[in-house]
C-alpha atoms as a PDB file:
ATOM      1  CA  UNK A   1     151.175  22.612  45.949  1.00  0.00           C
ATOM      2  CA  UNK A   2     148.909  23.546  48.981  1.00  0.00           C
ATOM      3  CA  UNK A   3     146.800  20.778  50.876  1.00  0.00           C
ATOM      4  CA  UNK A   4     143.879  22.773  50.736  1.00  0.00           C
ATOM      5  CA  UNK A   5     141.291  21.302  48.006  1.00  0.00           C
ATOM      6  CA  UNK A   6     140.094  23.540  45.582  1.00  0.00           C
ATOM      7  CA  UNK A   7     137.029  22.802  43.367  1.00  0.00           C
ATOM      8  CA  UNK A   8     138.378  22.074  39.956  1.00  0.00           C
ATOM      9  CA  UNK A   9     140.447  19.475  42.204  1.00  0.00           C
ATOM     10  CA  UNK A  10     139.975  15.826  40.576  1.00  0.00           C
ATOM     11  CA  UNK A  11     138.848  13.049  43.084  1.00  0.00           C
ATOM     12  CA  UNK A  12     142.239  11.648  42.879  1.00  0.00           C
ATOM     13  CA  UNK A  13     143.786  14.852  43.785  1.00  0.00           C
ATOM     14  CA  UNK A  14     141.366  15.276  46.618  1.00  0.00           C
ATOM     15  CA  UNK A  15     141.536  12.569  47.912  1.00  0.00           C
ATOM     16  CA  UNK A  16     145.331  12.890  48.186  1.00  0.00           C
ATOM     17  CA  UNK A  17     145.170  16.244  49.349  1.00  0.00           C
ATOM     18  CA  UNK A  18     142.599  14.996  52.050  1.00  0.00           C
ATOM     19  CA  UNK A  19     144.749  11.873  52.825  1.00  0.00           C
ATOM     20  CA  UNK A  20     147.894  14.128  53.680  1.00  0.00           C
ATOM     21  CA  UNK A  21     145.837  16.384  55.802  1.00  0.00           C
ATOM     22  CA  UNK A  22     144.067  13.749  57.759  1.00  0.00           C
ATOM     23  CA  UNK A  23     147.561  12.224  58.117  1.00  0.00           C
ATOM     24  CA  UNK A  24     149.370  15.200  59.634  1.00  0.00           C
ATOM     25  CA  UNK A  25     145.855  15.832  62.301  1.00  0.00           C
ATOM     26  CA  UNK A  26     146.928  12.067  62.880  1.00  0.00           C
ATOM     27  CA  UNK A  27     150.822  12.482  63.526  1.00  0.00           C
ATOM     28  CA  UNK A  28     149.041  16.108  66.058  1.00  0.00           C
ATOM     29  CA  UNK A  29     150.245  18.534  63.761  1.00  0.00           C
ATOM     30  CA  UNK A  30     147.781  21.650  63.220  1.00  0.00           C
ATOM     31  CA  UNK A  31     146.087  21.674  59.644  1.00  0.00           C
ATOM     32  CA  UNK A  32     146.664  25.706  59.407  1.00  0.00           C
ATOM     33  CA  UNK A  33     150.317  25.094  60.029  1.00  0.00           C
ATOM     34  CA  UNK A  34     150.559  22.140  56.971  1.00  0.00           C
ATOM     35  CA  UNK A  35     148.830  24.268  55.385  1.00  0.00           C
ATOM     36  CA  UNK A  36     150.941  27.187  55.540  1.00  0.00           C
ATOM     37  CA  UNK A  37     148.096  28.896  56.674  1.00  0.00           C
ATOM     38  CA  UNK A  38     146.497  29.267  53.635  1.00  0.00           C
ATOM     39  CA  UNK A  39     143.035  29.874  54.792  1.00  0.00           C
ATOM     40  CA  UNK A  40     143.198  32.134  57.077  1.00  0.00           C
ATOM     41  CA  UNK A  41     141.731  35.529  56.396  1.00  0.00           C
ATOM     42  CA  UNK A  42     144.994  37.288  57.988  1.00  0.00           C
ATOM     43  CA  UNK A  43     148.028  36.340  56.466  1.00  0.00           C
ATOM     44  CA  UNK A  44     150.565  38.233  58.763  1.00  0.00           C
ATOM     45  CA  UNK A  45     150.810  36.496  61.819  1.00  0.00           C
ATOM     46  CA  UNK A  46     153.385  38.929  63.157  1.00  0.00           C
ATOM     47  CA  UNK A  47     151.650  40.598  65.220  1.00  0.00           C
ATOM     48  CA  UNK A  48     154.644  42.355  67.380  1.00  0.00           C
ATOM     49  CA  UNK A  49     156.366  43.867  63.537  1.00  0.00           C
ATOM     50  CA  UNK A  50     152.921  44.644  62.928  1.00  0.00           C
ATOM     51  CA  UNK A  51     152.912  46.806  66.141  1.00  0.00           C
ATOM     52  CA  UNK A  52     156.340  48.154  66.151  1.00  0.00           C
ATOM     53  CA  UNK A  53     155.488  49.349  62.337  1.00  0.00           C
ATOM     54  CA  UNK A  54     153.003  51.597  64.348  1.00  0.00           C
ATOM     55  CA  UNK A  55     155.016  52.895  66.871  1.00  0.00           C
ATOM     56  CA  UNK A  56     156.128  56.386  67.722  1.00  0.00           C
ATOM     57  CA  UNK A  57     159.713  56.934  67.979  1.00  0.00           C
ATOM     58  CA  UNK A  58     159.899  57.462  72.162  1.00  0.00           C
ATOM     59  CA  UNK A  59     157.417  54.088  71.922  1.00  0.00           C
ATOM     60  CA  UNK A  60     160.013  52.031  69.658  1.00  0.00           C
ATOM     61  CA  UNK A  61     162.731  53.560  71.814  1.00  0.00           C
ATOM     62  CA  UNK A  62     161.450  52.355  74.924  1.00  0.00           C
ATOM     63  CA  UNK A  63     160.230  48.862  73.400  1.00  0.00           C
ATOM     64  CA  UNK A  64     163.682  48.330  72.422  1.00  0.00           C
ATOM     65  CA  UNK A  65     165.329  48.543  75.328  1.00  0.00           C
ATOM     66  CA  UNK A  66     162.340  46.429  76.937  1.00  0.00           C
ATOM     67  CA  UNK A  67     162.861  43.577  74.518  1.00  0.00           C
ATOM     68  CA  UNK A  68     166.408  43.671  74.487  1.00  0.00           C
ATOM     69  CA  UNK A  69     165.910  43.364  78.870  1.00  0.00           C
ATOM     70  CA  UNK A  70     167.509  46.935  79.442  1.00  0.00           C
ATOM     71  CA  UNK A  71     164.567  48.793  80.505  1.00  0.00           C
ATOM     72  CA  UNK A  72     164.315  48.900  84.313  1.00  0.00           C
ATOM     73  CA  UNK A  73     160.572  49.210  85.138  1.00  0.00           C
ATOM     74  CA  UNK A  74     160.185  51.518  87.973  1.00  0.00           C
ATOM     75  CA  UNK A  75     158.689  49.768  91.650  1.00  0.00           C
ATOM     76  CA  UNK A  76     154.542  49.933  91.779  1.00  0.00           C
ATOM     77  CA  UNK A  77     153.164  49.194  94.974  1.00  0.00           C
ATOM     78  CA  UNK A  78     149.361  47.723  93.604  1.00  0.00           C
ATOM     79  CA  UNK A  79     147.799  47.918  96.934  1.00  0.00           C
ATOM     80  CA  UNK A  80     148.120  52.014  96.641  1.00  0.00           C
ATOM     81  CA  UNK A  81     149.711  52.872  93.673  1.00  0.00           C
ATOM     82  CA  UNK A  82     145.837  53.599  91.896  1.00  0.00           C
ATOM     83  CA  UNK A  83     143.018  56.565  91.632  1.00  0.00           C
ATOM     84  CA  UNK A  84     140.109  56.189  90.440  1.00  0.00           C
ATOM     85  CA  UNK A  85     139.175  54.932  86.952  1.00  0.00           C
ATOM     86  CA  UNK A  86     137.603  57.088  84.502  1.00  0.00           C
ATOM     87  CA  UNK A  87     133.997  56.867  84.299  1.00  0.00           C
ATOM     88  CA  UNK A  88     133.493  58.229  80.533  1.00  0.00           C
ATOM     89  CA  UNK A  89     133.921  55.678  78.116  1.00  0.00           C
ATOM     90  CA  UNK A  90     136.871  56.512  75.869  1.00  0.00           C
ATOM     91  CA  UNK A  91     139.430  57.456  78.779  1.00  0.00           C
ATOM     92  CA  UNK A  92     137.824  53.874  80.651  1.00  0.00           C
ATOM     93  CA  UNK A  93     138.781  51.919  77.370  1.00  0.00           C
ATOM     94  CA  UNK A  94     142.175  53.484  77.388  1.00  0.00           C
ATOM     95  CA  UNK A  95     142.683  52.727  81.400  1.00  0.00           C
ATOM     96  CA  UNK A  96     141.516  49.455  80.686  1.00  0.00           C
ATOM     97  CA  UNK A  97     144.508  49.242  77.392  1.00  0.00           C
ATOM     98  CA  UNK A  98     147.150  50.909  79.700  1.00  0.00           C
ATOM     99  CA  UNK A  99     146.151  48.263  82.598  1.00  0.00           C
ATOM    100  CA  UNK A 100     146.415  45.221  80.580  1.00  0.00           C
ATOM    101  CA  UNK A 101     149.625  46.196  79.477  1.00  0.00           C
ATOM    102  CA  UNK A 102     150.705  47.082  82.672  1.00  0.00           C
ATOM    103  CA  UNK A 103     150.050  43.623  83.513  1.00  0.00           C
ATOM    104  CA  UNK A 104     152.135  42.095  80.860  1.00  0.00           C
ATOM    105  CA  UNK A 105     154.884  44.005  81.588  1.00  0.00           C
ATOM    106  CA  UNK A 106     155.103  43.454  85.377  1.00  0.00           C
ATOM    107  CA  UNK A 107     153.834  39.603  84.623  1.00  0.00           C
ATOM    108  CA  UNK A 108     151.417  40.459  87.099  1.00  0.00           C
ATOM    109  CA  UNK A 109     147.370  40.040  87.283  1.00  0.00           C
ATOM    110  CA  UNK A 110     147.294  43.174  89.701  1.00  0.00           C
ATOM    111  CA  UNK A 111     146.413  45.834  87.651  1.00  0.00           C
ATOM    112  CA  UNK A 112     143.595  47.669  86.235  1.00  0.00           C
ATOM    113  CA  UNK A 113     142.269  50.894  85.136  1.00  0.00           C
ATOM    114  CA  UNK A 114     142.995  52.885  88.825  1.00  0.00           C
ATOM    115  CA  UNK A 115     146.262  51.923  88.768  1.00  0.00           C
ATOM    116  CA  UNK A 116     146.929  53.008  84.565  1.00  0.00           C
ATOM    117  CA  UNK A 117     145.916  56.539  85.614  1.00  0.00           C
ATOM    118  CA  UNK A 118     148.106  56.976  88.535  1.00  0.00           C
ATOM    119  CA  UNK A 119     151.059  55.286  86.053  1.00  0.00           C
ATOM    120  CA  UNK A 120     150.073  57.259  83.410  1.00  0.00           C
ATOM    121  CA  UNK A 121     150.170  60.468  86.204  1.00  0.00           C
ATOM    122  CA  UNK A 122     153.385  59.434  88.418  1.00  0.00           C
ATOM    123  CA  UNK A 123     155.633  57.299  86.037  1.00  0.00           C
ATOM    124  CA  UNK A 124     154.784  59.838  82.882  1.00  0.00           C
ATOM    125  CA  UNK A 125     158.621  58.824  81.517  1.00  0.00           C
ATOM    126  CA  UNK A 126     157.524  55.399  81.463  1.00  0.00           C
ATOM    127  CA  UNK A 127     154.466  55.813  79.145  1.00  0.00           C
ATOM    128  CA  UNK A 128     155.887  55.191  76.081  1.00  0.00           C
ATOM    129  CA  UNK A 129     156.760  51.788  76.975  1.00  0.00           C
ATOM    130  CA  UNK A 130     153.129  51.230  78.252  1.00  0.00           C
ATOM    131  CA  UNK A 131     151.503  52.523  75.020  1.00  0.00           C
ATOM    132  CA  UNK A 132     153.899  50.629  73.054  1.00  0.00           C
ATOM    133  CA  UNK A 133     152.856  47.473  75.171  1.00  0.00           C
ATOM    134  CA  UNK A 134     149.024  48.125  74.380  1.00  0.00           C
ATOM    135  CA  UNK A 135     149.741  48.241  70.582  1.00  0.00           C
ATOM    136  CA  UNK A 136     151.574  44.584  70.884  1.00  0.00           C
ATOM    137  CA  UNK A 137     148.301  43.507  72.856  1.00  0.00           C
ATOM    138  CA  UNK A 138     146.250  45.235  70.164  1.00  0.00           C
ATOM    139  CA  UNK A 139     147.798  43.655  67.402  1.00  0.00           C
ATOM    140  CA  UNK A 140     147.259  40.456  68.752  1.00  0.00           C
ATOM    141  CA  UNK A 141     143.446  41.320  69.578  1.00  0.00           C
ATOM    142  CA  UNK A 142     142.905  42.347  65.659  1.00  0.00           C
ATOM    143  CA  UNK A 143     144.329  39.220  64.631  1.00  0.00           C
ATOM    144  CA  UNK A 144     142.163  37.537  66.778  1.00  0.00           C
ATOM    145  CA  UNK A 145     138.818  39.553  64.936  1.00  0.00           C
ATOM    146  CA  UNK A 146     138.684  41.344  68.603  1.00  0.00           C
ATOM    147  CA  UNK A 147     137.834  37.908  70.642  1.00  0.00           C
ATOM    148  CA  UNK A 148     139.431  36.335  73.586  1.00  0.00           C
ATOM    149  CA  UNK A 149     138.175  32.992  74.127  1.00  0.00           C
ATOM    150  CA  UNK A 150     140.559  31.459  71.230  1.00  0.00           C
ATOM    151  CA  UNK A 151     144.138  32.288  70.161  1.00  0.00           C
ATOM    152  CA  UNK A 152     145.687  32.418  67.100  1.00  0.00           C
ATOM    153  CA  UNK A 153     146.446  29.297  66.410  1.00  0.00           C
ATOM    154  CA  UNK A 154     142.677  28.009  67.127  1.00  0.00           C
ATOM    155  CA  UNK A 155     141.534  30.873  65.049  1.00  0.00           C
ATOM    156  CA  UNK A 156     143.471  29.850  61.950  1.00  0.00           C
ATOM    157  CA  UNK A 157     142.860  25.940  62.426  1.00  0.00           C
ATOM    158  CA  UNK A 158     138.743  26.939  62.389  1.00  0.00           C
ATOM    159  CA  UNK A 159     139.395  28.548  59.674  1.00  0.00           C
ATOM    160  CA  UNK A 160     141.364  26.239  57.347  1.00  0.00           C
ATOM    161  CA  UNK A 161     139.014  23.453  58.294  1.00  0.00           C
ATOM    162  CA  UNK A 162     136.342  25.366  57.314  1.00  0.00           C
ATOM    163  CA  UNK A 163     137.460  26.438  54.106  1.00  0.00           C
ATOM    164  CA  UNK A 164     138.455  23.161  53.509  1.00  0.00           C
ATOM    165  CA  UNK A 165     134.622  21.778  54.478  1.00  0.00           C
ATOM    166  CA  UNK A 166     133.888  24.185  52.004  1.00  0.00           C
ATOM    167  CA  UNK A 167     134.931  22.633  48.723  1.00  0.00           C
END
């Protein structure tokens, strides 16, 4: 039975169903979560299957080994290791992709578009794992409707307590 009223709900039931959610926001627990995120508009919150599903075969290759911790990144130096970012606005979006995931990958806040184009132009072996990176980061971006400023988890909670409002 899900905790999420519906309208042909009784006032009993609601209130029951409004008593166990107020209950678990009590005890800290997240209402999508009791909720088995039943209101949010994206079910799959998988978000790395949903980008390995997507993946090229050198991509999943090279994630692989990444995830499994047997992928030795090569050495970037970030103070020259850059050119110039692209000025058009496709190959700037895809610097900008390629950087971020640059970033995650090196746990580092040091990169950015100059230094994706030099990657993508000196370490060219390496680019699968960088493109497979950016489709992990852009799974999690489409699951987040393409916003920063909250994360999953706040995403879904807005969600079920708006649904819920909505009854």
């Amino acid at each position: 039975i899900t905790l999420i009223p519906q309208r042909g709900d009784s006032v009993a039931v609601l209130q029951r169903k409004l008593t166990a959610l107020a209950e678990a926001v009590c005890r800290g627990q997240s209402v999508a979560l009791v909720t088995n995120y039943a209101a949010s508009t994206i079910q799959e919150r998988d978000t790395t299957g949903k980008a390995v599903a997507e993946m090229s075969l050198q991509e999943l290759e090279a994630w692989s080994l990444y995830t499994e911790g047997k992928y030795p990144l090569p050495k970037v130096d970030w103070n020259a290791s850059r050119y110039p970012a692209p000025t058009s606005t496709k190959p700037l979006r895809i610097a900008r992709r390629r950087g971020e995931a640059l970033n995650r990958l090196y746990k580092t806040e040091k990169a950015g578009p100059g230094h994706s184009v030099w990657f993508t132009e000196n370490e060219l072996v390496h680019l699968p794992l960088v493109k497979a990176m950016a489709r992990v980061i852009g799974a999690e971006r489409n699951l987040l409707g393409g916003q920063c400023a909250l994360n999953a988890i706040q995403i879904a909670e807005l969600q079920s307590i708006n649904k819920i409002l909505s009854v």
